[in-house]
Protein backbone atom coordinates (compact mmCIF):
# COMPACT_ATOMS: atom_id res chain seq x y z
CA UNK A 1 -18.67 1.86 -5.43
CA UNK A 2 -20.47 2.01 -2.22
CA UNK A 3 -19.21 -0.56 0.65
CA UNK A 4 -20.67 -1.07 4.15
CA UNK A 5 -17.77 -2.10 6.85
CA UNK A 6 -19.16 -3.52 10.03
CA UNK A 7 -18.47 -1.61 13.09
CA UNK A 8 -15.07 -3.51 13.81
CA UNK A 9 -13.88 -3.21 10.74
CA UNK A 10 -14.21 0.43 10.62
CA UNK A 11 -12.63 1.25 13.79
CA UNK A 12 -9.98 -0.69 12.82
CA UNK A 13 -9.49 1.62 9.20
CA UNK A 14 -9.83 4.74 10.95
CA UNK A 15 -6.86 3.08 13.66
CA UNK A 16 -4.71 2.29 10.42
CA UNK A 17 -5.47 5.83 9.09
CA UNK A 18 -4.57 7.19 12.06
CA UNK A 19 -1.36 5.37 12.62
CA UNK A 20 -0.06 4.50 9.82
CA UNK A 21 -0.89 6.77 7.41
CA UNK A 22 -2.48 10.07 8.63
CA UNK A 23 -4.47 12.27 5.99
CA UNK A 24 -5.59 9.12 3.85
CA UNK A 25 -9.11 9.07 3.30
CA UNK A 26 -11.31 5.72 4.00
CA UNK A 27 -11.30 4.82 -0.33
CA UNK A 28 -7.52 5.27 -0.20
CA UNK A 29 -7.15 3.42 2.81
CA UNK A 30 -8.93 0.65 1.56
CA UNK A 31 -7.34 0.71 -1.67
CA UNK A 32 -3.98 0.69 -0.22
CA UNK A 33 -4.51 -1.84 1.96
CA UNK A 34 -6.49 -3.88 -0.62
CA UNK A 35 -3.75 -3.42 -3.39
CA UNK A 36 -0.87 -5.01 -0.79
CA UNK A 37 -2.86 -8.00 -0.73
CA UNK A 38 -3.79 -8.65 -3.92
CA UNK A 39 -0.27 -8.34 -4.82
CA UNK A 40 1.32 -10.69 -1.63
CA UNK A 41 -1.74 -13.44 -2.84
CA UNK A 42 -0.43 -12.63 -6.74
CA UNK A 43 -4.18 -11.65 -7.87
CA UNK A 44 -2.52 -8.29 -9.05
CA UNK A 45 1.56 -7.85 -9.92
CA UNK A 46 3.65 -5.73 -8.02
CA UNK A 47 4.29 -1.71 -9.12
CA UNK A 48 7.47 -1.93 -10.50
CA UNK A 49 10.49 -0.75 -8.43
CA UNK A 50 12.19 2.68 -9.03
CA UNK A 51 15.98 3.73 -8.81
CA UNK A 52 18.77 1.14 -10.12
CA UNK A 53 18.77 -2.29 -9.41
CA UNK A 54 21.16 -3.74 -7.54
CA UNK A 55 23.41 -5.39 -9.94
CA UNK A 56 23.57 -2.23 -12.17
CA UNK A 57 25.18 -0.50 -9.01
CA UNK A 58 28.41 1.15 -9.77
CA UNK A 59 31.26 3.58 -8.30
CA UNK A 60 29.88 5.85 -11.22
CA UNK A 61 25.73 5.51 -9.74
CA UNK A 62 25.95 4.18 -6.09
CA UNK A 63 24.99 7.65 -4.25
């Protein structure tokens, strides 16, 4: 898929890159920041969390 970004827009991606996430290429940019807001507007649910939850915290697990 093939997008064009206005001028403003694209400076603003390549800021992001360069900020925030350095070595990201302009699809995975876009992706990430696409995929946050799907998921904060619930058009797409959330990755699921990884390590223990919080009320399965122990003496025995709680490193």
């Amino acid at each position: 898929m093939s997008i064009y970004l206005p001028e403003d827009v694209h400076d603003a991606l390549e800021r992001f890159v360069a900020e925030k996430h350095p070595g990201l290429n302009q699809t995975e940019a876009v992706t990430l920041i696409l995929r946050k807001w799907l998921v904060r507007e619930g058009y797409l649910a959330a990755e699921p969390e990884h390590g223990t939850p919080p009320d399965e915290l122990n003496a025995t697990n709680d490193d």
